[in-house]
Protein backbone atom coordinates (compact mmCIF):
# COMPACT_ATOMS: atom_id res chain seq x y z
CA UNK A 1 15.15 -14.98 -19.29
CA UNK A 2 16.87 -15.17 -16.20
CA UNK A 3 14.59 -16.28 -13.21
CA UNK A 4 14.10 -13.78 -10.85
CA UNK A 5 14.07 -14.32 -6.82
CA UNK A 6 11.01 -13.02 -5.23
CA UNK A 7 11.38 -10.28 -2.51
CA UNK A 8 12.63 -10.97 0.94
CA UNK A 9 10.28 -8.61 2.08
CA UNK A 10 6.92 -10.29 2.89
CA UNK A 11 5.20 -7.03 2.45
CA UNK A 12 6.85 -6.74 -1.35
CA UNK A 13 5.96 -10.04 -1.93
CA UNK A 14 2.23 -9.94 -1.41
CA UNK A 15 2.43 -6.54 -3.44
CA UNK A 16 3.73 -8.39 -6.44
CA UNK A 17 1.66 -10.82 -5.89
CA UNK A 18 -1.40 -8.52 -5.83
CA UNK A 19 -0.25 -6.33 -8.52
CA UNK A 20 0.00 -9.97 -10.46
CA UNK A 21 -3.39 -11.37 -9.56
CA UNK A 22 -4.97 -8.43 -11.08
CA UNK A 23 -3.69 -8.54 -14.21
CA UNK A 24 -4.78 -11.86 -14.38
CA UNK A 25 -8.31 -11.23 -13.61
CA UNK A 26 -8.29 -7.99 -16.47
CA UNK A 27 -7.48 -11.05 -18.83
CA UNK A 28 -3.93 -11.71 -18.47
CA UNK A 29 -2.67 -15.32 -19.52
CA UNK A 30 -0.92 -17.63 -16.89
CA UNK A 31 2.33 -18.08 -17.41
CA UNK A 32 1.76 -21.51 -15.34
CA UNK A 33 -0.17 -24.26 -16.12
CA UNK A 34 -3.69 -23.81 -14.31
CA UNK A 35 -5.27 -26.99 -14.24
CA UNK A 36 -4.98 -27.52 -10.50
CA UNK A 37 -4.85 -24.16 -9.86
CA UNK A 38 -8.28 -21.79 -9.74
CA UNK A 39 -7.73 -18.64 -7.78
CA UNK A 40 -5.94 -15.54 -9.69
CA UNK A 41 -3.83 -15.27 -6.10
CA UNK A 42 -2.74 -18.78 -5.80
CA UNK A 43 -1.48 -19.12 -10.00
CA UNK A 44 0.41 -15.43 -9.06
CA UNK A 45 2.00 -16.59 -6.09
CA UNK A 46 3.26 -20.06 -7.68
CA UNK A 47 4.65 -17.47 -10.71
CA UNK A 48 6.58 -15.36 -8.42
CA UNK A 49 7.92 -18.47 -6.39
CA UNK A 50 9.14 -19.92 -9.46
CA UNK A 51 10.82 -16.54 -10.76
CA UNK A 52 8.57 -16.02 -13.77
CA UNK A 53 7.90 -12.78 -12.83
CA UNK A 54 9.67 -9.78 -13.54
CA UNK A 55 9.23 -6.96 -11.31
CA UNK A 56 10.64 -3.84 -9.72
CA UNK A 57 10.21 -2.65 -5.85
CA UNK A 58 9.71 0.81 -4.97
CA UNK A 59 12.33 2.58 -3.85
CA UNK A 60 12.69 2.48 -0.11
CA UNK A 61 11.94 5.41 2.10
CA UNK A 62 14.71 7.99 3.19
CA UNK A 63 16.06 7.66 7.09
CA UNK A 64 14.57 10.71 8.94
CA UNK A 65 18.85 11.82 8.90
CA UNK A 66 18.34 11.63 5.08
CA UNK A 67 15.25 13.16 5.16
CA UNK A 68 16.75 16.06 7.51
CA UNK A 69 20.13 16.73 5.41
CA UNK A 70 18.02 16.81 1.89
CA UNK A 71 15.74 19.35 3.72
CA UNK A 72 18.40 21.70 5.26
CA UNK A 73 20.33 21.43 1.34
CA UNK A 74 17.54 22.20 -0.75
């Protein structure tokens, strides 16, 4: 498995990380060692940091041009 690089985005990252911590809490194993680590959050960020995480970000919102050309076509 390829390591992937977490989102530039700050606002994708804390969604993965989010989506992540929840799993975790509905029973999900870490895929870290947890020993020093307690809090669902924390063990899903240091997963994502270290590219153990595979994921896929939503697709991006249209320009309002986009948006305008789609409308007058369809």
């Amino acid at each position: 498995m390829t390591p992937m690089a977490p989102p530039e985005s700050r606002f994708a990252f804390v969604v993965v990380v989010a989506r992540r911590a929840r799993q975790l809490q509905t029973g999900s194993r870490p895929l870290i060692d947890t020993s020093r680590l307690r809090k669902h959050t924390r063990i899903a960020r240091e997963e994502l940091v270290k590219g153990l995480l595979d994921f896929e970000l939503p697709v991006m919102p249209q320009t309002a041009e986009e948006k305008e050309t789609k409308r007058r076509k369809g």
